[in-house]
Protein backbone atom coordinates (compact mmCIF):
# COMPACT_ATOMS: atom_id res chain seq x y z
CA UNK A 1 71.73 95.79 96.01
CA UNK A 2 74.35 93.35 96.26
CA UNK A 3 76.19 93.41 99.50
CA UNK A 4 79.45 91.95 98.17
CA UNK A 5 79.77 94.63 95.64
CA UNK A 6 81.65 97.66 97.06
CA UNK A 7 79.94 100.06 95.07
CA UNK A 8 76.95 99.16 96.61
CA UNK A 9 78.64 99.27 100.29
CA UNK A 10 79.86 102.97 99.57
CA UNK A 11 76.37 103.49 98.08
CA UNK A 12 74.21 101.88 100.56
CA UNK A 13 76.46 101.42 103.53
CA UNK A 14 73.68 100.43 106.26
CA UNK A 15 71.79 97.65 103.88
CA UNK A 16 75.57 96.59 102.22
CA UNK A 17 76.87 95.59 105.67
CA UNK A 18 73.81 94.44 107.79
CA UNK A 19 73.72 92.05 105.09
CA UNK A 20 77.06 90.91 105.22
CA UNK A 21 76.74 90.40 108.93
CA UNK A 22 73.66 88.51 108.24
CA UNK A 23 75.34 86.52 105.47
CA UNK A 24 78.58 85.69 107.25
CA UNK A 25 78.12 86.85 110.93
CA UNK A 26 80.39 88.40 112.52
CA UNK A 27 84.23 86.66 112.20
CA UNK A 28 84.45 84.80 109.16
CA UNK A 29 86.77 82.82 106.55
CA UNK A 30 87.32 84.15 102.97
CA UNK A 31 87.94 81.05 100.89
CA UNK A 32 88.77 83.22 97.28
CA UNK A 33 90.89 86.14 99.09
CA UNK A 34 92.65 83.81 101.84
CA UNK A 35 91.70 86.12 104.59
CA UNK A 36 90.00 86.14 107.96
CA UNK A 37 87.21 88.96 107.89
CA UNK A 38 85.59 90.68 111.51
CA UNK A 39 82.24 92.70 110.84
CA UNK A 40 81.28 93.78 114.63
CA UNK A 41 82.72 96.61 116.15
CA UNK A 42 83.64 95.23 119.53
CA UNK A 43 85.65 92.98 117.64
CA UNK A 44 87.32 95.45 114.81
CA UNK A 45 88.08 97.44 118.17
CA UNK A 46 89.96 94.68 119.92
CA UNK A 47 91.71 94.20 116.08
CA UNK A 48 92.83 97.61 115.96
CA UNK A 49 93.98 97.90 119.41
CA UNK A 50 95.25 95.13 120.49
CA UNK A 51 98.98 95.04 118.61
CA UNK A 52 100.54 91.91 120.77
CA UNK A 53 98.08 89.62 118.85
CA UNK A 54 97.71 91.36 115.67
CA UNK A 55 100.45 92.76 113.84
CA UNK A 56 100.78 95.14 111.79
CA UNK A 57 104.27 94.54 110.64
CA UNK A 58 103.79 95.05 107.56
CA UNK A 59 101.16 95.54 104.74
CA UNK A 60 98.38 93.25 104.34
CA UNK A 61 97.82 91.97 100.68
CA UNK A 62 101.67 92.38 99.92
CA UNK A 63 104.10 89.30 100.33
CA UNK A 64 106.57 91.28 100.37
CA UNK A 65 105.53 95.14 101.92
CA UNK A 66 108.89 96.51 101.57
CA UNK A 67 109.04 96.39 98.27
CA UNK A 68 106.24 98.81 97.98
CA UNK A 69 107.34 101.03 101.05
CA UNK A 70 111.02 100.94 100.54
CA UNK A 71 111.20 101.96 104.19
CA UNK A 72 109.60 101.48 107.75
CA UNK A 73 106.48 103.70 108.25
CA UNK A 74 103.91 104.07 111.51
CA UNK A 75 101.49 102.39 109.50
CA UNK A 76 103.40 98.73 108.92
CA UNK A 77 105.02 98.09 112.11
CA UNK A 78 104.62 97.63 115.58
CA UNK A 79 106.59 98.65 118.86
CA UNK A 80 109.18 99.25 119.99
CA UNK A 81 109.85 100.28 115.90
CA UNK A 82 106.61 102.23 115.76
CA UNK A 83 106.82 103.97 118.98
CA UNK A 84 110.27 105.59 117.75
CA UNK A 85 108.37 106.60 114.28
CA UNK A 86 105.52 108.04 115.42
CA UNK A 87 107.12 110.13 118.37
CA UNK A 88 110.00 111.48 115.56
CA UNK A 89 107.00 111.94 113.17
CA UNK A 90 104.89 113.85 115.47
CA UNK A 91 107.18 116.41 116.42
CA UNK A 92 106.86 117.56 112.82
CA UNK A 93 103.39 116.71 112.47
CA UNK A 94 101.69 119.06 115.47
CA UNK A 95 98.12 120.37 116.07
CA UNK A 96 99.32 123.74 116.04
CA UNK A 97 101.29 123.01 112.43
CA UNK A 98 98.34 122.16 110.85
CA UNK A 99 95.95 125.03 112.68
CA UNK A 100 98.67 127.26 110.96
CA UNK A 101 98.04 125.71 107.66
CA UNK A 102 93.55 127.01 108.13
CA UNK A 103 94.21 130.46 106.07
CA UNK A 104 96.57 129.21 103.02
CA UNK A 105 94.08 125.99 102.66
CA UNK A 106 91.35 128.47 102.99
CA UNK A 107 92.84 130.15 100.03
CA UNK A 108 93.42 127.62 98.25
CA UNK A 109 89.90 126.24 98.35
CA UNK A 110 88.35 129.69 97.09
CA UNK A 111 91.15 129.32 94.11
CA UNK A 112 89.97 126.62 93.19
CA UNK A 113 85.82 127.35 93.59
CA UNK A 114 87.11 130.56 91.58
CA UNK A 115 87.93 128.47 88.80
CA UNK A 116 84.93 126.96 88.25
CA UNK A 117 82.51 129.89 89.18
CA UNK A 118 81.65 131.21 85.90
CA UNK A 119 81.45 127.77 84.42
CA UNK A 120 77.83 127.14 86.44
CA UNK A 121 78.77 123.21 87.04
CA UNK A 122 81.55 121.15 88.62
CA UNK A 123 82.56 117.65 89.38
CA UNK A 124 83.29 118.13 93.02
CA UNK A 125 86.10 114.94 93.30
CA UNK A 126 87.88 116.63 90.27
CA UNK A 127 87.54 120.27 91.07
CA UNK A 128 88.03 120.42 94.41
CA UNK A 129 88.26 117.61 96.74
CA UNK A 130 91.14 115.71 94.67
CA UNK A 131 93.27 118.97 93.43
CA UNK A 132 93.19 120.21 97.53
CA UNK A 133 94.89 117.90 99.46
CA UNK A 134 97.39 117.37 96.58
CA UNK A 135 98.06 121.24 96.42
CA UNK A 136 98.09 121.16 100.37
CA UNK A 137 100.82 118.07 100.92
CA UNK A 138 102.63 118.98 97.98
CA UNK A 139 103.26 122.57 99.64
CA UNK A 140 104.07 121.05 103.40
CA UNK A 141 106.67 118.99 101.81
CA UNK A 142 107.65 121.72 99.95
CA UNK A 143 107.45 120.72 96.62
CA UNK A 144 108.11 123.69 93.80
CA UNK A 145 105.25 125.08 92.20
CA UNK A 146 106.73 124.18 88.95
CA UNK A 147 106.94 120.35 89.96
CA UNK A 148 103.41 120.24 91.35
CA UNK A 149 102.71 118.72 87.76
CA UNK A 150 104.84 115.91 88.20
CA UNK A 151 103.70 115.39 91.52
CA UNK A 152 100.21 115.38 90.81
CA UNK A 153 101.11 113.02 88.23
CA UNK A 154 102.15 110.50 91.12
CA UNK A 155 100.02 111.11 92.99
CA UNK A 156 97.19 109.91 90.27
CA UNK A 157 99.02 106.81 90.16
CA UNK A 158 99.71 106.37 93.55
CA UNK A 159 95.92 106.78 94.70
CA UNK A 160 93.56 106.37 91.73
CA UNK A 161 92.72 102.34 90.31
CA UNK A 162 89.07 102.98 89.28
CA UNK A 163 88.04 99.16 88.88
CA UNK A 164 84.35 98.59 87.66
CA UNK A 165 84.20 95.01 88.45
CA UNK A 166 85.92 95.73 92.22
CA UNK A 167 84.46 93.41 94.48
CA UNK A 168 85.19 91.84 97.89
CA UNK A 169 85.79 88.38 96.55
CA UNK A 170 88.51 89.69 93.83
CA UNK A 171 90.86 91.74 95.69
CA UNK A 172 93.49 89.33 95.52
CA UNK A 173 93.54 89.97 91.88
CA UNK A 174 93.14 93.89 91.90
CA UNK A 175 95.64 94.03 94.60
CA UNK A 176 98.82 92.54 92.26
CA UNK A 177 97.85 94.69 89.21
CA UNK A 178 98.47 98.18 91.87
CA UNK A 179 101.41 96.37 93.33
CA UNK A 180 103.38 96.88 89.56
CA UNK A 181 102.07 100.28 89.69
CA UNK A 182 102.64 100.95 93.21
CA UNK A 183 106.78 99.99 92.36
CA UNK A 184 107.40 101.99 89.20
CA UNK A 185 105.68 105.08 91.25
CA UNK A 186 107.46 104.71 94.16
CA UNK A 187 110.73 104.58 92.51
CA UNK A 188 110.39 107.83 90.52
CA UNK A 189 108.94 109.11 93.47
CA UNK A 190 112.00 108.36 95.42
CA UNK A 191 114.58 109.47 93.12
CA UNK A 192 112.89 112.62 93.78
CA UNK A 193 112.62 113.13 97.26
CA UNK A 194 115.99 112.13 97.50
CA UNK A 195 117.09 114.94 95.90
CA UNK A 196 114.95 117.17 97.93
CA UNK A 197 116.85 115.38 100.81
CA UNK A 198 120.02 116.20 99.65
CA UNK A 199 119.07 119.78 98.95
CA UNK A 200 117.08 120.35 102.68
CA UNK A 201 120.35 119.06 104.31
CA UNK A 202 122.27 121.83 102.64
CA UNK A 203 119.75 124.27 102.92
CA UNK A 204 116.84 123.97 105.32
CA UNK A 205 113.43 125.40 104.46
CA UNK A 206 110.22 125.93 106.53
CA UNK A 207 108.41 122.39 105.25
CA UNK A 208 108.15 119.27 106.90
CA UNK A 209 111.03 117.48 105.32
CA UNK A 210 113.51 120.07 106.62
CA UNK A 211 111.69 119.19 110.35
CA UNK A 212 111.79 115.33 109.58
CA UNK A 213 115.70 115.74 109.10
CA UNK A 214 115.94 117.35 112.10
CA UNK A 215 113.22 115.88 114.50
CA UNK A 216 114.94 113.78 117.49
CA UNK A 217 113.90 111.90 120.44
CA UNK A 218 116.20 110.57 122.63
CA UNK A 219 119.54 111.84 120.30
CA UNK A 220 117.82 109.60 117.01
CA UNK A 221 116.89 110.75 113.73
CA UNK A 222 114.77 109.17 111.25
CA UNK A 223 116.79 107.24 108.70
CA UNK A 224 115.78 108.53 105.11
CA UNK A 225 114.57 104.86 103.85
CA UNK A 226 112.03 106.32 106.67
CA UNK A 227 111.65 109.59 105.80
CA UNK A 228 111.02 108.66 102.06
CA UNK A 229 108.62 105.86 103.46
CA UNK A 230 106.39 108.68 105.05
CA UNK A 231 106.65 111.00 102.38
CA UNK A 232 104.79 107.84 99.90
CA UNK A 233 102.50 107.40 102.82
CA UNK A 234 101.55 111.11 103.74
CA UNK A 235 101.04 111.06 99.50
CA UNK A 236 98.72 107.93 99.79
CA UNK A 237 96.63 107.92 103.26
CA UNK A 238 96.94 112.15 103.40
CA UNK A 239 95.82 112.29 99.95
CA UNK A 240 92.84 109.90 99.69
CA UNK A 241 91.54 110.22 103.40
CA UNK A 242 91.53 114.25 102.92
CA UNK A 243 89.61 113.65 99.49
CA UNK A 244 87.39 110.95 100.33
CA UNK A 245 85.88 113.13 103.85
CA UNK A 246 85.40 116.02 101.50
CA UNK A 247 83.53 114.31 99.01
CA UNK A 248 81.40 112.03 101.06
CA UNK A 249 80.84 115.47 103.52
CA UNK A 250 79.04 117.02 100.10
CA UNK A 251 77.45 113.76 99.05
CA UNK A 252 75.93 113.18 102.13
CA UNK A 253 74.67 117.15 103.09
CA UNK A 254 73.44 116.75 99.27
CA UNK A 255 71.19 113.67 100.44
CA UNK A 256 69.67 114.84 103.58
CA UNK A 257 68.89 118.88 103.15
CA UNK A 258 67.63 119.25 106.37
CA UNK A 259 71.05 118.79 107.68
CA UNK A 260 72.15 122.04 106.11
CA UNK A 261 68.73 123.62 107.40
CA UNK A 262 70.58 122.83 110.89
CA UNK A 263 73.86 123.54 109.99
CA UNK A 264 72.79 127.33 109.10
CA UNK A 265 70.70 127.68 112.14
CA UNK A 266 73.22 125.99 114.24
CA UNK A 267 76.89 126.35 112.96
CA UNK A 268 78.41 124.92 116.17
CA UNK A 269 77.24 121.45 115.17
CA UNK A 270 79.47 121.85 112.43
CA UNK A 271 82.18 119.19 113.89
CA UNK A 272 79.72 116.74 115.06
CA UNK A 273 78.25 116.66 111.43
CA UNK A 274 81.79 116.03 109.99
CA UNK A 275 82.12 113.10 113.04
CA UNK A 276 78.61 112.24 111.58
CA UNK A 277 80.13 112.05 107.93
CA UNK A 278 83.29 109.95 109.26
CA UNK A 279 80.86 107.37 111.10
CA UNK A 280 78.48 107.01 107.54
CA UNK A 281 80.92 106.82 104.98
CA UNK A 282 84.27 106.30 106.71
CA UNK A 283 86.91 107.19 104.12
CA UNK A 284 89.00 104.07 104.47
CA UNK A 285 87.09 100.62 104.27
CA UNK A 286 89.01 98.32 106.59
CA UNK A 287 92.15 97.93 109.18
CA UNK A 288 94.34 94.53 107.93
CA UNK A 289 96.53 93.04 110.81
CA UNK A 290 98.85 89.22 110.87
CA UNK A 291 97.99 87.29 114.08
CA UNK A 292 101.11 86.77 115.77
CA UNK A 293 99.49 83.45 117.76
CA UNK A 294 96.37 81.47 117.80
CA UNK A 295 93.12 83.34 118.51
CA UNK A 296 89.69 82.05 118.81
CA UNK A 297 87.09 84.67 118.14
CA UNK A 298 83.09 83.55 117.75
CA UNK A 299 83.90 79.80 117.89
CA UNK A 300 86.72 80.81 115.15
CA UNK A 301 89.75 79.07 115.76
CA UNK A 302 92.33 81.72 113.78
CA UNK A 303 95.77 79.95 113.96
CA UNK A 304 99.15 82.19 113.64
CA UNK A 305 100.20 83.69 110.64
CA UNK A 306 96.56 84.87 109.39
CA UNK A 307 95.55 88.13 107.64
CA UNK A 308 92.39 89.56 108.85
CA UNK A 309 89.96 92.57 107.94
CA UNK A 310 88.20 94.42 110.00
CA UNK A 311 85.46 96.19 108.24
CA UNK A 312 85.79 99.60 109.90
CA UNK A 313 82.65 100.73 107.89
CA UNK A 314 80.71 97.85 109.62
CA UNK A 315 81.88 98.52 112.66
CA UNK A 316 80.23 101.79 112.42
CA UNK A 317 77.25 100.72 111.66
CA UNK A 318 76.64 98.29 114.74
CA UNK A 319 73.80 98.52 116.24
CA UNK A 320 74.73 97.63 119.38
CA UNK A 321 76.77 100.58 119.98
CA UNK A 322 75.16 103.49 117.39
CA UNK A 323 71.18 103.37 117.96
CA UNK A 324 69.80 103.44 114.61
CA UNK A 325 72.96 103.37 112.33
CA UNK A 326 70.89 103.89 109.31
CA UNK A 327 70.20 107.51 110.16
CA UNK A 328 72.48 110.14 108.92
CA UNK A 329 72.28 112.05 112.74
CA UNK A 330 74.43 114.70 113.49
CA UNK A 331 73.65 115.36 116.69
CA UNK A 332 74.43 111.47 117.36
CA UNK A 333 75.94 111.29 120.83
CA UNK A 334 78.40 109.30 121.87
CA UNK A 335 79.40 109.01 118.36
CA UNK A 336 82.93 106.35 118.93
CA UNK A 337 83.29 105.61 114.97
CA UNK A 338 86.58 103.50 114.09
CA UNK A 339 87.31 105.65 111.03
CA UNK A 340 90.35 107.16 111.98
CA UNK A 341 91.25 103.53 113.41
CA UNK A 342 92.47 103.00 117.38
CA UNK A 343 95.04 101.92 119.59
CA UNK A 344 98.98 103.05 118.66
CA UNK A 345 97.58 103.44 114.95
CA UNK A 346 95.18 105.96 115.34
CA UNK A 347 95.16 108.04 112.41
CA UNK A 348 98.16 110.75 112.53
CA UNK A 349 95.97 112.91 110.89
CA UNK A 350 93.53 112.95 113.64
CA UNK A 351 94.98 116.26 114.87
CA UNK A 352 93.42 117.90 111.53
CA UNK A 353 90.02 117.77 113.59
CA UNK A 354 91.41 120.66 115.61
CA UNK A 355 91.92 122.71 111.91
CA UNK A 356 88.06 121.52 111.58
CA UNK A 357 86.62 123.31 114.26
CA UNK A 358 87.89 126.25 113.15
CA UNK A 359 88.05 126.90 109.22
CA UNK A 360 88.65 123.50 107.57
CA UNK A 361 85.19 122.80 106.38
CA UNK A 362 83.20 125.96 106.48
CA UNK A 363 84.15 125.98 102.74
CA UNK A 364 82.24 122.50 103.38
CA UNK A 365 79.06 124.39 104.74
CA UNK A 366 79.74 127.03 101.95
CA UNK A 367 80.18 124.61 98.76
CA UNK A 368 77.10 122.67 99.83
CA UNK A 369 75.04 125.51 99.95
CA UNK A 370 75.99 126.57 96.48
CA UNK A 371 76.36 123.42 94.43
CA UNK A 372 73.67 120.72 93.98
CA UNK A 373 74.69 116.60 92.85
CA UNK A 374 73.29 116.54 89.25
CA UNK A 375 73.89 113.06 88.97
CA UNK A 376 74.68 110.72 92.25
CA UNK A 377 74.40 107.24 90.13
CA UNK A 378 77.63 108.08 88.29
CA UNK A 379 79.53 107.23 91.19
CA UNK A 380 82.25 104.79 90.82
CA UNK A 381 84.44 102.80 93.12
CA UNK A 382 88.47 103.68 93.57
CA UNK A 383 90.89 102.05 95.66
CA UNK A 384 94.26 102.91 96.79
CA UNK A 385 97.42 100.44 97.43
CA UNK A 386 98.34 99.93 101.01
CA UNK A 387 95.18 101.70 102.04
CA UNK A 388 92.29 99.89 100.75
CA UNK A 389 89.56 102.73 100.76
CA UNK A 390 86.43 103.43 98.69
CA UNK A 391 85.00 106.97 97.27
CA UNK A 392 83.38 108.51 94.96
CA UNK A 393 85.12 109.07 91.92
CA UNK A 394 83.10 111.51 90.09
CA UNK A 395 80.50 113.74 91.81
CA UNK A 396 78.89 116.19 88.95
CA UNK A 397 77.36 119.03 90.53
CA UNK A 398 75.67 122.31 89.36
CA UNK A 399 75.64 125.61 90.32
CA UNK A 400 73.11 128.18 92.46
CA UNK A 401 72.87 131.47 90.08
CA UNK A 402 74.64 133.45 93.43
CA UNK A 403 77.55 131.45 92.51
CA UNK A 404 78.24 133.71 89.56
CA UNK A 405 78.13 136.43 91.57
CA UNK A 406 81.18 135.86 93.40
């Protein structure tokens, strides 16, 4: 196990990062990627949170982030900019929106175990956990059934860069080879949505780019650099967040059984197993910020002007504030994981937790009742621009004989 490798940090979380702690402790100075890195979760909290010092003002790895965003989104800049976004965004983006989504996702995900029912096997990440979210966002921004192709097409850009040789120490590299990809996307991608812009304005449908046209706060709309910025980002974060959780939710019931023992004798710890999941394998890696002034951290003396990574997945695994982070536990309580971020850039998609404790993931239960990981060593690392997490990329599963039955 090499804790470098992020393979073996998706993997072997618990061994990948307690080494790297060990190795580097816990602030630290990346001499091949030119970045400051922060292990301990007291101090990826402070990161996260505290926006004065670090900035997120635009993208970390890109020097120049509107190039690949072609617009302002929540996710690269800070107040008073951010606070506009994210209150215009919102409106659109309710609990109650996405609680009204539970049946058609629900139908969706039985489509799409349908498919594969007869066939006895699966690869989870390319049966179900990948084609789901793109189905779902593709529908709430009201893409045409007859365009989902093309979408999907994007969207495989825009989120899968399978890299074999993807380590911490050549990023740098990785990261310029998706920014070429990241452009040519975006700008077919664009030239789309604008179109569905132009078309919303003259005829407004029940999506969410007919509500992000006509969301205001305080007599402002969103500009449509904007809106097309959050239509790339709900793609990107939306897309590989929402497939990552699934897939790491099956992977992970697959590996300890006795979970599911509980989980059928005790349904209502349902969402604490899926906080459980988030804590283990977070679905995005790490938080990048820019100090805005000088900032000693450790003995560190971080001058202005710095990218640093906070390891979110380390975080979670401190043992200082989860008691035995190696165990898989879902009846861990307090369980305060960093996966969905903190501060004013706490996940947006947070509010899909309130989905999950009604219907989102008792196809979860269901699935990982029925299908079994036939081979857990094929996994391979993916990353996605701006967003920087790590999955599995192929999960090959079989089938229980009731599944023919359905």
């Amino acid at each position: 196990m090499n804790p470098r490798d992020l393979l073996d940090q998706l993997l072997y979380p618990y061994e990948s990062f307690t080494g790297l702690r060990t190795e580097f402790g816990p602030v630290s100075y990346n001499e091949r990627a030119k970045f400051w890195e922060m292990f301990e979760y007291d101090d990826v909290l402070t990161l996260a949170s505290d926006h004065e010092t670090f900035s997120s003002d635009g993208a970390p790895f890109a020097e120049h982030p509107e190039e690949l965003t072609k617009g302002q989104s929540v996710l690269t800049t800070d107040p008073p900019h951010h606070r506009q976004l994210r209150s215009l965004v919102s409106q659109a983006f309710t609990p109650r929106a996405i609680a009204s989504m539970a049946p058609r996702i629900a139908e969706i995900t039985h489509d799409l175990l349908d498919q594969v029912a007869q066939q006895g096997k699966m690869d989870i990440i390319a049966d179900l956990s990948y084609p789901l979210p793109v189905i779902v966002i593709s529908e709430m921004l009201g893409v045409p059934s007859e365009d989902r192709a093309q979408f999907k097409r994007w969207s495989d850009k825009m989120v899968i860069s399978e890299y074999d040789d993807l380590s911490r120490d050549n990023i740098e590299e990785h990261t310029e080879r998706m920014r070429t990809v990241v452009r040519q996307t975006l700008d077919e991608l664009y030239d789309y949505f604008r179109l569905v812009l132009a078309q919303r304005r003259l005829q407004p449908q029940h999506d969410l780019v007919s509500a992000l046209l006509t969301a205001q706060i305080e007599g402002e709309l969103l500009s449509e650099p904007d809106i097309l910025a959050f239509c790339a980002l709900l793609l990107i974060a939306g897309n590989i967040t929402t497939t990552n959780l699934i897939g790491n939710a099956l992977l992970c019931f697959d590996e300890h059984p006795e979970v599911m023992e509980q989980l059928h004798e005790r349904p209502e710890l349902v969402p604490q197993a899926i906080e459980e999941v988030l804590r283990y394998r977070s679905p995005a890696l790490l938080v990048g910020r820019y100090t805005t002034r000088p900032v000693e951290i450790h003995g560190q003396k971080i001058p202005r002007g710095q990218t640093i990574i906070g390891w979110l997945a380390s975080a979670n695994f401190d043992p200082t504030q989860f008691p035995q982070p190696e165990r898989f536990d879902i009846e861990r309580t307090p369980n305060h994981h960093l996966s969905f971020g903190h501060g004013i850039h706490f996940c947006l998609g947070a509010p899909w937790r309130v989905w999950k404790r009604r219907s989102r993931w008792a196809f979860c239960w269901s699935a990982a009742s029925i299908f079994t990981v036939s081979a857990p060593r094929s996994l391979k690392p993916f990353t996605a621009p701006l967003s920087w997490a790590l999955d599995i990329y192929q999960l090959p599963s079989r089938c229980a004989d009731e599944m023919h039955d359905r």
